[in-house]
N, C-alpha and C. Protein backbone atom coordinates (compact mmCIF):
# COMPACT_ATOMS: atom_id res chain seq x y z
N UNK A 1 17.67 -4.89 4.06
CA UNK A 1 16.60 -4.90 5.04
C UNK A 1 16.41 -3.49 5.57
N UNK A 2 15.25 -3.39 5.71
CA UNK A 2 14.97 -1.92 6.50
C UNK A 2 15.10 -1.78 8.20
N UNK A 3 16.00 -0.84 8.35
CA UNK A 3 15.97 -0.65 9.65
C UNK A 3 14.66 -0.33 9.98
N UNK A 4 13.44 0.49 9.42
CA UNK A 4 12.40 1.07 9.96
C UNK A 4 11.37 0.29 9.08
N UNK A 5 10.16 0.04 9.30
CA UNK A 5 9.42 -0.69 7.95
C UNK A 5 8.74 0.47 7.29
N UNK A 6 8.35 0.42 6.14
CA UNK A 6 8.22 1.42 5.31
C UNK A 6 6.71 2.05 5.70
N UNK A 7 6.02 1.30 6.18
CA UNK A 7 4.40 2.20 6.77
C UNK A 7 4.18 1.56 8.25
N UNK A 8 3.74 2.25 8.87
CA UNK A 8 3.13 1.80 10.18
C UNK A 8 1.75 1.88 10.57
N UNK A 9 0.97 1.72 11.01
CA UNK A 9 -0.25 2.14 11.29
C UNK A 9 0.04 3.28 12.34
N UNK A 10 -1.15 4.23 12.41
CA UNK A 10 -1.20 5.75 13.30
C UNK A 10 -1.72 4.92 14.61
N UNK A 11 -1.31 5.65 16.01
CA UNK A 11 -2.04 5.68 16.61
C UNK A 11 -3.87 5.43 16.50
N UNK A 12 -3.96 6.07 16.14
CA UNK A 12 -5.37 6.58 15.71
C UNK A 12 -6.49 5.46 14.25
N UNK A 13 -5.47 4.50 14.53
CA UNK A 13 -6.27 3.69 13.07
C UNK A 13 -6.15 3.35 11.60
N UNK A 14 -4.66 5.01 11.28
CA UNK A 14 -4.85 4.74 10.19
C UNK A 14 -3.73 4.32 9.67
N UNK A 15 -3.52 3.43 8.36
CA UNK A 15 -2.59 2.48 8.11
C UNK A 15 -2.01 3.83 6.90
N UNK A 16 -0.68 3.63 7.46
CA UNK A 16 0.51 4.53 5.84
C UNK A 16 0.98 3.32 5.33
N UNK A 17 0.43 3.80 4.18
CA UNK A 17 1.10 2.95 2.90
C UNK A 17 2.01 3.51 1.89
N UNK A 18 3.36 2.86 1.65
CA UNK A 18 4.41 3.24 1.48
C UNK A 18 4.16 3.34 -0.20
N UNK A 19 4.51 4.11 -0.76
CA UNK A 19 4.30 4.08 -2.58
C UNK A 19 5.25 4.09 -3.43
N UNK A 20 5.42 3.52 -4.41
CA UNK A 20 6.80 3.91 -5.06
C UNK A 20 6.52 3.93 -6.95
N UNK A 21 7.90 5.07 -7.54
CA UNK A 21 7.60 4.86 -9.05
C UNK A 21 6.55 6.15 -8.97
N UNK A 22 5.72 5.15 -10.40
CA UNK A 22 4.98 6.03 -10.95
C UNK A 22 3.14 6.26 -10.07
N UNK A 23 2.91 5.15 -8.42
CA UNK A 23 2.31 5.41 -7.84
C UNK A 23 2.10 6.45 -6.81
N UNK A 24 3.43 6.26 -6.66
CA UNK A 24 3.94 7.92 -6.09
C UNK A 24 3.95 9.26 -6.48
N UNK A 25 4.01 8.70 -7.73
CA UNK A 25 3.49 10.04 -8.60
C UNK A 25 2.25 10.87 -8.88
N UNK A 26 1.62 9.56 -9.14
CA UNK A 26 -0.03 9.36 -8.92
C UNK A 26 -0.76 10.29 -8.35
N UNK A 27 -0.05 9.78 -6.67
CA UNK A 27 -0.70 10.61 -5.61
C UNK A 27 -0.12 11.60 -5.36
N UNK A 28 1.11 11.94 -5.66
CA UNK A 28 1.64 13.38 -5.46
C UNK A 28 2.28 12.87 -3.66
N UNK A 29 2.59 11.87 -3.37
CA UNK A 29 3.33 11.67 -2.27
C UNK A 29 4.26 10.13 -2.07
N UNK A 30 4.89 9.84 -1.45
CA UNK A 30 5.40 8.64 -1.56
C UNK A 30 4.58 7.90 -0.14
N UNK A 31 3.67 8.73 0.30
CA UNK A 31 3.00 7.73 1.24
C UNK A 31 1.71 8.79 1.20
N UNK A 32 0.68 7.73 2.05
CA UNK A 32 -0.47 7.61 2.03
C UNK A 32 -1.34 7.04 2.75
N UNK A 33 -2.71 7.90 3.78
CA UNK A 33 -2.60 7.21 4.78
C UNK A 33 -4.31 6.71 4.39
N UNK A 34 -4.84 5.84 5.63
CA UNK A 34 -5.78 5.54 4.69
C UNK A 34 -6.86 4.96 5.95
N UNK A 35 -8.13 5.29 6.52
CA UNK A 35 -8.39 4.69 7.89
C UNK A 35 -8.80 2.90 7.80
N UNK A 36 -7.69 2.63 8.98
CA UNK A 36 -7.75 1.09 8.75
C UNK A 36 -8.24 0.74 9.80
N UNK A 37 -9.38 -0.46 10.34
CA UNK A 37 -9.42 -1.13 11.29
C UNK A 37 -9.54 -2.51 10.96
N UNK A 38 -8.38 -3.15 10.07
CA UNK A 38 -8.54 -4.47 9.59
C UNK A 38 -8.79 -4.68 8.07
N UNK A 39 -8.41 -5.40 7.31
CA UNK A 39 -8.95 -5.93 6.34
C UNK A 39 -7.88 -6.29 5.17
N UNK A 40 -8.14 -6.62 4.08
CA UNK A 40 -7.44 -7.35 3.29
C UNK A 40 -6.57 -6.90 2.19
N UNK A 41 -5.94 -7.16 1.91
CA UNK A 41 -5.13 -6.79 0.44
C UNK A 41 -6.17 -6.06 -0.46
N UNK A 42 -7.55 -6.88 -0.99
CA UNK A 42 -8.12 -6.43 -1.77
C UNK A 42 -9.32 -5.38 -1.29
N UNK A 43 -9.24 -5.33 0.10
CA UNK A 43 -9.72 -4.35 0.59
C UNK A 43 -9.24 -2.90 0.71
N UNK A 44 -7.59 -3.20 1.04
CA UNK A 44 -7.14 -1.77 1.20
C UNK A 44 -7.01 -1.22 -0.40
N UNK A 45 -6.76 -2.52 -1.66
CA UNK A 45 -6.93 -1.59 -2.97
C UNK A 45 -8.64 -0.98 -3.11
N UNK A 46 -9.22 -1.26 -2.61
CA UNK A 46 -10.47 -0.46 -3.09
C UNK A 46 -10.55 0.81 -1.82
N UNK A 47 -10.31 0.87 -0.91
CA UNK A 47 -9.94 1.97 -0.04
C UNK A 47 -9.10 3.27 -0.93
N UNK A 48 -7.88 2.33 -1.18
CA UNK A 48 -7.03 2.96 -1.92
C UNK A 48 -7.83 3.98 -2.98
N UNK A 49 -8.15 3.11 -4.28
CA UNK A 49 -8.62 3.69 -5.67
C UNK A 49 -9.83 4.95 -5.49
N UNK A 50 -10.58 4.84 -3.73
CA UNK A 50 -11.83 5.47 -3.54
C UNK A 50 -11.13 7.24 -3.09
N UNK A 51 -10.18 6.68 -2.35
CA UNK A 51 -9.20 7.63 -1.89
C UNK A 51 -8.95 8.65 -3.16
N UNK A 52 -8.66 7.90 -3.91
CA UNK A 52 -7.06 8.34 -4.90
C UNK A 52 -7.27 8.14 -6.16
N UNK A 53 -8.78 8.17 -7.08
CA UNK A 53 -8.98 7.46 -8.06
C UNK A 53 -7.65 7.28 -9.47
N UNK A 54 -7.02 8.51 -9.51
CA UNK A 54 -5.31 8.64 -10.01
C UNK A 54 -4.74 7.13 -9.67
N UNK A 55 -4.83 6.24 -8.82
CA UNK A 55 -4.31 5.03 -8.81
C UNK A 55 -4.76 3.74 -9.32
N UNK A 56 -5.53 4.02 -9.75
CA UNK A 56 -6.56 2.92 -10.03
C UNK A 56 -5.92 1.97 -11.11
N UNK A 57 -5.64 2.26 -12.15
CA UNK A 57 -5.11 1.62 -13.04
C UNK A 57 -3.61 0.97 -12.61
N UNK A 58 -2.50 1.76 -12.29
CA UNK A 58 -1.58 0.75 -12.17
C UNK A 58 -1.69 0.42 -10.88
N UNK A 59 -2.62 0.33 -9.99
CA UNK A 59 -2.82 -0.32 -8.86
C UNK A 59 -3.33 -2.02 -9.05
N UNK A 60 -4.18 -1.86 -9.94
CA UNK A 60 -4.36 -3.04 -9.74
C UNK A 60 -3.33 -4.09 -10.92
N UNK A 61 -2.70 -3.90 -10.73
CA UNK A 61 -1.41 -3.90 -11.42
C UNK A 61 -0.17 -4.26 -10.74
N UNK A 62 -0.29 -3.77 -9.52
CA UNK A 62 1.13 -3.50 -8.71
C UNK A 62 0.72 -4.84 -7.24
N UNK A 63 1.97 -4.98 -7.15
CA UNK A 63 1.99 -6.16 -6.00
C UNK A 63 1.95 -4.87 -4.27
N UNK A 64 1.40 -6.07 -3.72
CA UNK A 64 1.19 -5.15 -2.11
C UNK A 64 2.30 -6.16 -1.09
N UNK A 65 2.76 -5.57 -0.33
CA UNK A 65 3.58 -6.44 0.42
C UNK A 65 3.33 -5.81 2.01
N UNK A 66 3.82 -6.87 3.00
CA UNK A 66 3.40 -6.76 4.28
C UNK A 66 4.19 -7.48 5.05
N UNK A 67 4.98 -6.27 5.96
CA UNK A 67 6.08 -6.38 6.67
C UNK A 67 7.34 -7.04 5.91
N UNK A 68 7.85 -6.94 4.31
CA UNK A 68 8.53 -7.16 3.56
C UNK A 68 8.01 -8.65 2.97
N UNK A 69 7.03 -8.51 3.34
CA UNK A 69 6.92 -9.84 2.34
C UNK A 69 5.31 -9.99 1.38
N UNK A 70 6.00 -9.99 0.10
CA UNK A 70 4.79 -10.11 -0.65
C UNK A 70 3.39 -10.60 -0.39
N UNK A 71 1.84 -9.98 -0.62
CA UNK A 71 0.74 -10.77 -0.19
C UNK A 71 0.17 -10.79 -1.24
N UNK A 72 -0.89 -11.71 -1.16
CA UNK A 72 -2.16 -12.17 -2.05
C UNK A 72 -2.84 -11.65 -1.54
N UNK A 73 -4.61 -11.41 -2.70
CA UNK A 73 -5.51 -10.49 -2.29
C UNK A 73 -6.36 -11.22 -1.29
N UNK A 74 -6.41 -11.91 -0.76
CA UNK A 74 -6.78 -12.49 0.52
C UNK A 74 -6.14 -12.36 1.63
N UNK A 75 -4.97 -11.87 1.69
CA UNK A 75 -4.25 -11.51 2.96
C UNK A 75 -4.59 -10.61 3.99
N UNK A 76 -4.69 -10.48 5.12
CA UNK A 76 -5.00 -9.85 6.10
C UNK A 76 -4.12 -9.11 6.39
N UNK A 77 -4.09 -8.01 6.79
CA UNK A 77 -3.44 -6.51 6.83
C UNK A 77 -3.48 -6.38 8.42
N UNK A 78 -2.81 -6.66 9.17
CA UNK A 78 -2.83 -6.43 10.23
C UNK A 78 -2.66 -4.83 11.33
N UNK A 79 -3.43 -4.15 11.64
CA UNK A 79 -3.36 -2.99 11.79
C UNK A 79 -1.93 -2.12 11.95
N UNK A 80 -1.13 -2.89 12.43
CA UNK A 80 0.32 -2.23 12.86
C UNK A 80 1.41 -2.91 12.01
N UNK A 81 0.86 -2.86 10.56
CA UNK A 81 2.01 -3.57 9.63
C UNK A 81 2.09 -2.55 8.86
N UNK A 82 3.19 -3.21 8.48
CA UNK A 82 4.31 -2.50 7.11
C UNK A 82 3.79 -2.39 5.90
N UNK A 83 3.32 -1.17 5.01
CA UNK A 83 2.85 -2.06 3.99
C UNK A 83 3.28 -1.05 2.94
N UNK A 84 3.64 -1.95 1.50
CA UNK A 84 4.20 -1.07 0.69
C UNK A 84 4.02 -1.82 -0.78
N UNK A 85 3.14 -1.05 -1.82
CA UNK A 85 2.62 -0.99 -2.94
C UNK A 85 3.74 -0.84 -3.81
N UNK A 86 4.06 -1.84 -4.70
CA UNK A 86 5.27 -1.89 -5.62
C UNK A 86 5.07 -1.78 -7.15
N UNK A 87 4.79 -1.22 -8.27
CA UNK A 87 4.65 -1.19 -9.18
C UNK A 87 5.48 -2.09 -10.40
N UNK A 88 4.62 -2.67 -11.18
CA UNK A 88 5.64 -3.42 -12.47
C UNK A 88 6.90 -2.86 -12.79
N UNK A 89 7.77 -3.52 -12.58
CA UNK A 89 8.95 -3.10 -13.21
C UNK A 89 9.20 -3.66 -14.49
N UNK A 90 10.46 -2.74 -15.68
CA UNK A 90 10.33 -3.36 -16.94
C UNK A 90 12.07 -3.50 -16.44
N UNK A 91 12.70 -3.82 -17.37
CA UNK A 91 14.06 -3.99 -17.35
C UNK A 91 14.43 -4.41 -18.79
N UNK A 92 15.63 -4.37 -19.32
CA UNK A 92 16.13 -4.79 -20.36
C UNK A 92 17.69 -5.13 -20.47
């Protein structure tokens, strides 16, 4: 469990989203901030991709989670949540 959650929203509106892997790479940061006043899973990926077009592909790809727990693209993003973009993992 995280002592701290991995994004918070700013003062100011805007939601950090936590990145990891090869999305992090993407953007050249492991976070990313993005102006939020509300909206959905499949909202913040098109925020995202407009931002950052480098994400686009394994974004829509990668699971979004909120306050540690996985969401669907209908989920509501609540301004002062946690949120953190997880990429496919392979394993063998």
């Amino acid at each position: 469990m995280h002592d701290t959650p991995p994004s918070r929203a700013t003062p100011s509106g805007t939601l950090r989203v936590a990145l990891f892997a090869g999305l992090a790479a993407a953007a050249g940061s492991r976070t990313v901030e993005v102006a939020w006043d509300g909206g959905t899973v499949a909202g913040l990926r098109r925020r995202l991709v407009a931002a950052h077009p480098a994400l686009a592909d394994l974004l829509a790809r990668s699971a979004v989670a909120i306050d540690d727990t996985y969401a669907a693209e209908d989920a509501v993003i609540p301004a002062a949540a946690g949120v953190a973009i997880i990429p496919p993992v392979s394993g063998g």
